[in-house]
Protein backbone atom coordinates (compact mmCIF):
# COMPACT_ATOMS: atom_id res chain seq x y z
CA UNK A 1 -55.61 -27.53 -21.90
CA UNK A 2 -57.40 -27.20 -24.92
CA UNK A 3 -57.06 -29.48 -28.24
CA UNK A 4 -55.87 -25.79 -29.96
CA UNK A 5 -53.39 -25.47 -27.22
CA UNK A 6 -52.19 -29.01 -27.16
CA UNK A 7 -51.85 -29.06 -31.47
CA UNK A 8 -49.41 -25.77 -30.54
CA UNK A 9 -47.25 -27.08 -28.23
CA UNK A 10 -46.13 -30.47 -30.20
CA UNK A 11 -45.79 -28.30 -33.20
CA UNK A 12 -43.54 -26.18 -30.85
CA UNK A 13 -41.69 -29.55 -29.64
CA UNK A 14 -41.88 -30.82 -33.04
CA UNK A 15 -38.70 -31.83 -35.05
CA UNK A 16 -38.63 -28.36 -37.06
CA UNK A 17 -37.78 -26.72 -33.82
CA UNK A 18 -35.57 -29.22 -32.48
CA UNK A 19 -33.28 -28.26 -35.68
CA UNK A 20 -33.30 -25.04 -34.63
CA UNK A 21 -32.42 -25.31 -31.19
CA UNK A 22 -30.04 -27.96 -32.15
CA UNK A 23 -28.13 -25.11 -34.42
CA UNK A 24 -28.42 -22.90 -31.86
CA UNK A 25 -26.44 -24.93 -29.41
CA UNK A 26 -23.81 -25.50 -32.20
CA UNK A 27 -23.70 -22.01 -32.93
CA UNK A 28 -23.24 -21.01 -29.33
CA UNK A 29 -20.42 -24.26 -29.32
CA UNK A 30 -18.66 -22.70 -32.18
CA UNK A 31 -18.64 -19.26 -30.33
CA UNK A 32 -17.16 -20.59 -27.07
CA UNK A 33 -14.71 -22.48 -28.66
CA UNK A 34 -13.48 -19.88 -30.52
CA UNK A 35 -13.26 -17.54 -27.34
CA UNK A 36 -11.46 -20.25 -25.43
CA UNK A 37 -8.95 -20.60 -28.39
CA UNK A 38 -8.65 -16.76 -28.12
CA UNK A 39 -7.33 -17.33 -24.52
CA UNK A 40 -5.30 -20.31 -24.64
CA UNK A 41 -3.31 -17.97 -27.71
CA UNK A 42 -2.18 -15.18 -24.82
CA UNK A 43 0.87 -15.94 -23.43
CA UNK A 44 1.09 -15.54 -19.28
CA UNK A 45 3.77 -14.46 -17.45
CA UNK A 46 4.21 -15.20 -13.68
CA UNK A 47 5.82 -13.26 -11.12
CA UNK A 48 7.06 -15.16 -7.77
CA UNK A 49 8.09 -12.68 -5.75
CA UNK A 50 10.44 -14.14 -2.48
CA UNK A 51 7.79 -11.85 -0.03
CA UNK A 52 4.98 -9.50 -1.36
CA UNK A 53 4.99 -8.23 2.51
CA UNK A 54 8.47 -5.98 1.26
CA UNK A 55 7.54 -2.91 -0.79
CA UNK A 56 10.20 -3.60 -2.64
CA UNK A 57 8.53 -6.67 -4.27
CA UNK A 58 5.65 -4.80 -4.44
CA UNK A 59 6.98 -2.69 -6.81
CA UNK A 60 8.43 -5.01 -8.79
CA UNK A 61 5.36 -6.75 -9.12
CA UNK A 62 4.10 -3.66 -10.58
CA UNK A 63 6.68 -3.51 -13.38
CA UNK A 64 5.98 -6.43 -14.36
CA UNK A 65 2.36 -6.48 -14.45
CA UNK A 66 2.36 -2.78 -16.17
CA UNK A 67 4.81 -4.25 -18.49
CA UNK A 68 2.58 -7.33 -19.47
CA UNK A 69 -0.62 -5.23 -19.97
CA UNK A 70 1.65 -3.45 -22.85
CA UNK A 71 2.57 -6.49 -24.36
CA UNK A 72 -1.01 -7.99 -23.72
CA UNK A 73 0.04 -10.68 -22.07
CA UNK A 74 -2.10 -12.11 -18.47
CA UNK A 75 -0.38 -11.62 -15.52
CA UNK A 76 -0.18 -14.02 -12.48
CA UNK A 77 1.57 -13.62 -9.36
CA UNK A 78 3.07 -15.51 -6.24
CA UNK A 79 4.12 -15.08 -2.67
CA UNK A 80 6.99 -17.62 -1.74
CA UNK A 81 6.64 -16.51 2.30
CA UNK A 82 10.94 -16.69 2.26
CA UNK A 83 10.47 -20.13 2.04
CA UNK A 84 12.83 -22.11 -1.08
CA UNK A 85 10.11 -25.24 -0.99
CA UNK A 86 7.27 -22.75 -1.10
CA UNK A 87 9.11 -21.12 -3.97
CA UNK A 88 9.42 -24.68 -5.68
CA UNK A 89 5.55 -25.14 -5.10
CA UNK A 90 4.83 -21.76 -6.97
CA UNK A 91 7.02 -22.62 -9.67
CA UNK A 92 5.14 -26.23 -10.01
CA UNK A 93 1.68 -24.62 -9.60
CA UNK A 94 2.62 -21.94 -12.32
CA UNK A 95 3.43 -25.31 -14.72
CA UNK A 96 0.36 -26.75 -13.88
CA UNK A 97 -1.62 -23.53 -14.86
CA UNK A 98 0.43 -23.42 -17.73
CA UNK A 99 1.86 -20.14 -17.72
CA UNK A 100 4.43 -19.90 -20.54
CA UNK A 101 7.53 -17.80 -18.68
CA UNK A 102 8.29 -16.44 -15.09
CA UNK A 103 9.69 -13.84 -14.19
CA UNK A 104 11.42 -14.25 -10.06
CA UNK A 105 12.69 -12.84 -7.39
CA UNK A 106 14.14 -15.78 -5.44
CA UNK A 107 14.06 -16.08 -1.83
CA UNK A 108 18.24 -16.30 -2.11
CA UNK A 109 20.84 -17.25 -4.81
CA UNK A 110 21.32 -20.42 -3.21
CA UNK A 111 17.56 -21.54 -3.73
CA UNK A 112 17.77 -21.05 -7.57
CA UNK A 113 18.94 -24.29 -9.01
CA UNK A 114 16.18 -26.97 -8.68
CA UNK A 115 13.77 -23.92 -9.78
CA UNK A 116 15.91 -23.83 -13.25
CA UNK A 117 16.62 -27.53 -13.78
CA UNK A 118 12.70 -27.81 -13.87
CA UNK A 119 12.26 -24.72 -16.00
CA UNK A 120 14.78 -26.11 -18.52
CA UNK A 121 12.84 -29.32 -18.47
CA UNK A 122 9.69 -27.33 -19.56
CA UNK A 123 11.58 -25.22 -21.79
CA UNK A 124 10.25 -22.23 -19.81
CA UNK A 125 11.98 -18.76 -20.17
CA UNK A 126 12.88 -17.18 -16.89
CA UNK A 127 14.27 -13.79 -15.45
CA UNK A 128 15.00 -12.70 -12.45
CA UNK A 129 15.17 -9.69 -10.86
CA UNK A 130 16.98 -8.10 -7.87
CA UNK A 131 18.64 -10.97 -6.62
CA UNK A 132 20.48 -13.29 -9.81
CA UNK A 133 21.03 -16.69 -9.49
CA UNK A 134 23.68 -19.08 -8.04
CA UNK A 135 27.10 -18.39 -9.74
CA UNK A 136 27.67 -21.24 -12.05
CA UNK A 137 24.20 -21.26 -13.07
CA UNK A 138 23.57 -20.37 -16.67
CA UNK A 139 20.20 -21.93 -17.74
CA UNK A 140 17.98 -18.74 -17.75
CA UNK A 141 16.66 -16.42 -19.94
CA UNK A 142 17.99 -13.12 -18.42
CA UNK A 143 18.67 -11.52 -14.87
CA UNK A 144 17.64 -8.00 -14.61
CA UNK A 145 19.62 -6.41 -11.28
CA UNK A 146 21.27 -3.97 -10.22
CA UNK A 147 24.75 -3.22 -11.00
CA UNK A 148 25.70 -4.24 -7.42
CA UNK A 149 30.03 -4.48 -7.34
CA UNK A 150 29.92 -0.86 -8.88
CA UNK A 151 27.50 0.47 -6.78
CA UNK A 152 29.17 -0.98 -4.04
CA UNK A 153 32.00 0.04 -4.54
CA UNK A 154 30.65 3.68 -5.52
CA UNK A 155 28.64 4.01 -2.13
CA UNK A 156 31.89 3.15 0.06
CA UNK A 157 33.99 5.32 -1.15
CA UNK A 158 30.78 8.05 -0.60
CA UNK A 159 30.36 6.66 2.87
CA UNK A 160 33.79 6.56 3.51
CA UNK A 161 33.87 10.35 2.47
CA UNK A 162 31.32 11.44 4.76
CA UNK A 163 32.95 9.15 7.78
CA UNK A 164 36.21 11.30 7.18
CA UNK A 165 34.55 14.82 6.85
CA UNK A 166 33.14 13.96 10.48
CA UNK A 167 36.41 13.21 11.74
CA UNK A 168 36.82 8.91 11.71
CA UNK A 169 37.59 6.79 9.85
CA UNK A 170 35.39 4.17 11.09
CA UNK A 171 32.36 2.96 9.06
CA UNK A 172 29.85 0.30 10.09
CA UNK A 173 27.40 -2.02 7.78
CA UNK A 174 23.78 -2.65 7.67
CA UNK A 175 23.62 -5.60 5.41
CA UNK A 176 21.25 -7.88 3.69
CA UNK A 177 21.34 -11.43 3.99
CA UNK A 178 25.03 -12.53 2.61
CA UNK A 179 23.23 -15.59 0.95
CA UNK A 180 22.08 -13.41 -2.25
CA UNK A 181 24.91 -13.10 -4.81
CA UNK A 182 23.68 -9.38 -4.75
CA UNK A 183 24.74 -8.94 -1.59
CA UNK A 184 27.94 -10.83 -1.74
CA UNK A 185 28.78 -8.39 -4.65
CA UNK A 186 28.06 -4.78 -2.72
CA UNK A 187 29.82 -6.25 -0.04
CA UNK A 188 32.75 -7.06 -2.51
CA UNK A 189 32.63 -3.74 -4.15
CA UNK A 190 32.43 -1.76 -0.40
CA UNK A 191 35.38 -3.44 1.42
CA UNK A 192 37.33 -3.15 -2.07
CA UNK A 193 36.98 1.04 -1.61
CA UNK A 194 37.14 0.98 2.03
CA UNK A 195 40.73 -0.70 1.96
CA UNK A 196 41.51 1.70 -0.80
CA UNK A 197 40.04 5.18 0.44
CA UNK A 198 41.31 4.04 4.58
CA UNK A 199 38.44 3.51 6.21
CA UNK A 200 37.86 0.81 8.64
CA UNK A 201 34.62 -1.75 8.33
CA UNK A 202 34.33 -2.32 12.09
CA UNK A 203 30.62 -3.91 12.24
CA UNK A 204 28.59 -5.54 9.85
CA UNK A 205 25.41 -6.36 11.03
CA UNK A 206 23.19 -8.70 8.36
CA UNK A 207 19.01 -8.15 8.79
CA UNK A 208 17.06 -11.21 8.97
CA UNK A 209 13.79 -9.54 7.91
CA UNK A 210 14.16 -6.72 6.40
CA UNK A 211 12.22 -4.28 9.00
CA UNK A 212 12.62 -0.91 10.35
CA UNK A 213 12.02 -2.20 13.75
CA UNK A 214 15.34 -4.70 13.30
CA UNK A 215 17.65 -1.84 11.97
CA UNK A 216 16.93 0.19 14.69
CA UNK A 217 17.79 -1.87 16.79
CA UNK A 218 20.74 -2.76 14.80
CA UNK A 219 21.92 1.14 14.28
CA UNK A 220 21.63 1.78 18.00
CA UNK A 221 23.79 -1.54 18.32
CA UNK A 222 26.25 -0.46 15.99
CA UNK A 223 26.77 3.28 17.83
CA UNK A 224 26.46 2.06 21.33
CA UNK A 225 29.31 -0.53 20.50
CA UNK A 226 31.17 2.14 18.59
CA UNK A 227 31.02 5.57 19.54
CA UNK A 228 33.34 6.40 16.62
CA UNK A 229 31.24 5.14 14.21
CA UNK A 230 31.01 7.90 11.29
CA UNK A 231 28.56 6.64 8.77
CA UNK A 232 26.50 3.85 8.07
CA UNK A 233 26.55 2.14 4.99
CA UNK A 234 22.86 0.20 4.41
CA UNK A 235 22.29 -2.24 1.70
CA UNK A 236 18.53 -1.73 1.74
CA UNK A 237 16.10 0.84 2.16
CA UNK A 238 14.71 -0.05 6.08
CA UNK A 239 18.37 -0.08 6.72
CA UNK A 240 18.54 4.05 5.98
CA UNK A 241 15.21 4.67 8.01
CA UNK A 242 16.14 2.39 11.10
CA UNK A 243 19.44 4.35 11.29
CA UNK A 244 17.85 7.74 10.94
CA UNK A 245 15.22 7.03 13.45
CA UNK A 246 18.13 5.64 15.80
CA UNK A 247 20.12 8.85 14.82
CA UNK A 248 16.81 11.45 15.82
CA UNK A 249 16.44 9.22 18.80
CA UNK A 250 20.12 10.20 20.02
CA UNK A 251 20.16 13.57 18.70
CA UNK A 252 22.69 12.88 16.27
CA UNK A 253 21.51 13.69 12.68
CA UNK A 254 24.05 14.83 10.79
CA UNK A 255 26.49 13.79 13.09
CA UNK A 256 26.74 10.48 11.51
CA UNK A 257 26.00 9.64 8.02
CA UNK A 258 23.81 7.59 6.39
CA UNK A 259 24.02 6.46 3.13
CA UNK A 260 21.96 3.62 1.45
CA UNK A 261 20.78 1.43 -1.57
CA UNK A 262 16.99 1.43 -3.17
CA UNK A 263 14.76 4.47 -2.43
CA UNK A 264 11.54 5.01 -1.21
CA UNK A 265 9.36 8.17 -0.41
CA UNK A 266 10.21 7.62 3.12
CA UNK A 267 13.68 7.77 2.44
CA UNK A 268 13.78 10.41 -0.56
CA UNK A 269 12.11 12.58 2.35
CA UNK A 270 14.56 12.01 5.10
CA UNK A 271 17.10 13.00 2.17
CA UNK A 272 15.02 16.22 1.58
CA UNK A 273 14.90 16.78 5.76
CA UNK A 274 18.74 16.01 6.14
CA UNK A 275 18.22 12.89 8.04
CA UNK A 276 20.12 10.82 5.11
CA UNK A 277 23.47 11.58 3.10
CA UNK A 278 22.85 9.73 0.04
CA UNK A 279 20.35 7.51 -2.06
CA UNK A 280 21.72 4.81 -4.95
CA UNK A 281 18.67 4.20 -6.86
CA UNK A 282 17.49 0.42 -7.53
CA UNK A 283 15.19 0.76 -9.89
CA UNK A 284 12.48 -2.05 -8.58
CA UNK A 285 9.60 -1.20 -10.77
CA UNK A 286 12.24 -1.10 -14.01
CA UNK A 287 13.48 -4.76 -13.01
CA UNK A 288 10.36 -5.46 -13.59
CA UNK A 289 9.73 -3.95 -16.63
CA UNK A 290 12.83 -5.21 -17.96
CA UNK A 291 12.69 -8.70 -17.11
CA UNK A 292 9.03 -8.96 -18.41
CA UNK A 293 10.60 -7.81 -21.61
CA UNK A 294 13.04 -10.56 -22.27
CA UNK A 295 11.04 -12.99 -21.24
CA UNK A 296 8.55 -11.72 -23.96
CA UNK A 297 11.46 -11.87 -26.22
CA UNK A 298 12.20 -15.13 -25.59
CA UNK A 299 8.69 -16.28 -26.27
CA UNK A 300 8.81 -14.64 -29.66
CA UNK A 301 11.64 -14.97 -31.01
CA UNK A 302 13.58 -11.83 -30.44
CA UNK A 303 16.93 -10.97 -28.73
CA UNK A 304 17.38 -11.59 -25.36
CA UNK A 305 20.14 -10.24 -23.23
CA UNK A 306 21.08 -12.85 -20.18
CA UNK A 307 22.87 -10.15 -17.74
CA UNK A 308 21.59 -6.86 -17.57
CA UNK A 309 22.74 -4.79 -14.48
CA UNK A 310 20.78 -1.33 -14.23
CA UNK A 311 23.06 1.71 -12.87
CA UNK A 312 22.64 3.06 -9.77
CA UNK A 313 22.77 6.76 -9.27
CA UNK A 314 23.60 8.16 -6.58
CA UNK A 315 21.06 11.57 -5.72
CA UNK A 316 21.88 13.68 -2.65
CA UNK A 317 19.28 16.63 -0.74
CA UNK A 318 21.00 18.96 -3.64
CA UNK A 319 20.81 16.59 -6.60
CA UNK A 320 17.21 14.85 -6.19
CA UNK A 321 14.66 17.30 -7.94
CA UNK A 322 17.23 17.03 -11.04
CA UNK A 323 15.25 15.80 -13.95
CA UNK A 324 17.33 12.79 -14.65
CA UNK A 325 17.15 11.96 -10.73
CA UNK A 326 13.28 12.37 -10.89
CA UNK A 327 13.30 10.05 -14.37
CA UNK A 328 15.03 7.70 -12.37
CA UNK A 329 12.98 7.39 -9.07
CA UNK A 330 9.67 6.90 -11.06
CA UNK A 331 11.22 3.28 -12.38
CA UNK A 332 11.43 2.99 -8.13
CA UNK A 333 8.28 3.12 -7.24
CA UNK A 334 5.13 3.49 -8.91
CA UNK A 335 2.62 6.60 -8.33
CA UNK A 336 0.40 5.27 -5.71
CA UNK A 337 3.77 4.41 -3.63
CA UNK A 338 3.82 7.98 -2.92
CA UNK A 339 5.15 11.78 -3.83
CA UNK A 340 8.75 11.23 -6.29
């Protein structure tokens, strides 16, 4: 190297420039810090859902993160497996990230009040949605369901109905796990119009996970056990497709009818081939819309409402292209789901 060369490169390195890259680096500083105060100002909401393998979930999930893009909030979400200590770990992990509110779906009722005594602790708003929490339990934010006693009561008098225009009496169950105060209350609400209307309950058979696979087997229980067996009343949506499929299977759509709870496009099309009686619409996608909106709310320092039950319609193969039905099944699923 040259003398030339050498002169220009200390008065390169020289203490001018060291200024200037000095401000640079503070400059750049300043600009990162204000970008991470920028993010540590949006508020997060977390979504623990008690499975993400159940479509249901799934489209709750959706809500919730469609919701929180409208209120520009981040979104996070959680699997709890059915498991009450994984749920705990999500909650704790959620702490640790800092989210500030959660919005659940707990793996039962009876798993819900460790999760809130350490929510309260953090002063952490919480919904839930589909399943509410333990009775007694009052430290939460809001829970977003469905208005379960009416609807169960509303779909056994329908099933009971149908049972009687077949020529029995006799109605049989495909429940959901009795655990869930949302399933204690159709179950209320059903028995309640069965004793009323004079139809008998004579099997109620509870699902341990929620499959197709288990309520056909359960359906072909149910009619091989009880011939006389009229209609089926299913809490859940698998519970209306295992019974149809058992019902093609025999030859016997129509014969006996089916009735159930949620909605799906497999379901809404076995409604439109005849295969099913009746749908009461749980809107999954607007319990999640809803809940992320009190919990919001609650953040900021608006109105909250701690119980709100969403109405169940029922839609039938002659009601379901109605525009109020179609309104309806679009806060059920969301678009990529399938056809409404």
């Amino acid at each position: 190297m040259d003398k030339r060369a050498s002169k220009a490169v200390k008065g390169f390195t020289g203490r001018p420039a060291a200024r200037v890259v000095a401000a640079s680096l503070v400059a750049l500083a300043a600009a990162f810090a204000s970008h991470t105060t920028l993010a540590a100002g949006k508020q997060t909401v977390a979504y623990i859902a008690p499975s993400l393998d159940i479509s249901y979930w799934q489209w709750v999930a959706y809500g919730v993160k469609q919701r929180a893009q409208e209120l520009g909030m981040d979104y996070v979400e959680f699997t709890s497996e059915n498991s009450p200590a994984k749920q705990m770990d999500n909650v704790r992990t959620a702490m640790t990230r800092g989210v500030n509110a959660i919005v659940i779906g707990p793996v039962s009722s009876t798993s819900t009040p460790p999760v809130l005594r350490l929510l309260k602790s953090k002063s952490v708003p919480v919904a839930f949605t589909g399943i509410g929490p333990q009775a007694g339990q009052t430290d939460y934010t809001s829970a977003v369901t469905a208005n379960n006693y009416d609807t169960g009561k509303a779909q056994g008098t329908y099933v009971c109905k149908l049972a009687k225009e077949r020529g029995s009496n006799k109605v049989a169950m495909l429940s959901l796990p009795q655990d869930r105060e949302n399933a204690q209350k159709y179950m209320k609400g059903a028995k309640e119009s069965f004793q009323a209307d004079g139809c008998e309950l004579v099997q109620v058979l509870e699902t341990h996970g929620l499959t197709v696979n288990e309520a056909v087997q359960q359906a072909n229980d149910v009619l091989t056990a009880h011939p006389d067996v009229k209609a089926i009343y299913g809490m859940y949506d698998e519970a209306a497709t295992g019974a149809a499929k058992a019902l093609q299977t025999r030859g016997m759509v129509g014969k006996v009818a089916v009735v159930t709870a949620d909605g799906s496009p497999t379901t809404i099309k076995l409604l439109r081939d005849g295969a099913i009686q009746g749908i009461f619409l749980q809107e999954a996608v607007g319990q999640g819309i809803d809940a992320t909106t009190q919990v919001f709310n609650a953040l900021n320092s608006k109105p909250t409402t701690q119980e709100l039950a969403l109405k169940e319609p029922l839609v039938t193969r002659e009601t379901i292209d109605h525009p109020d039905a179609q309104a309806t099944v679009k806060r059920v699923y969301p678009p990529s789901a399938g056809k409404y």
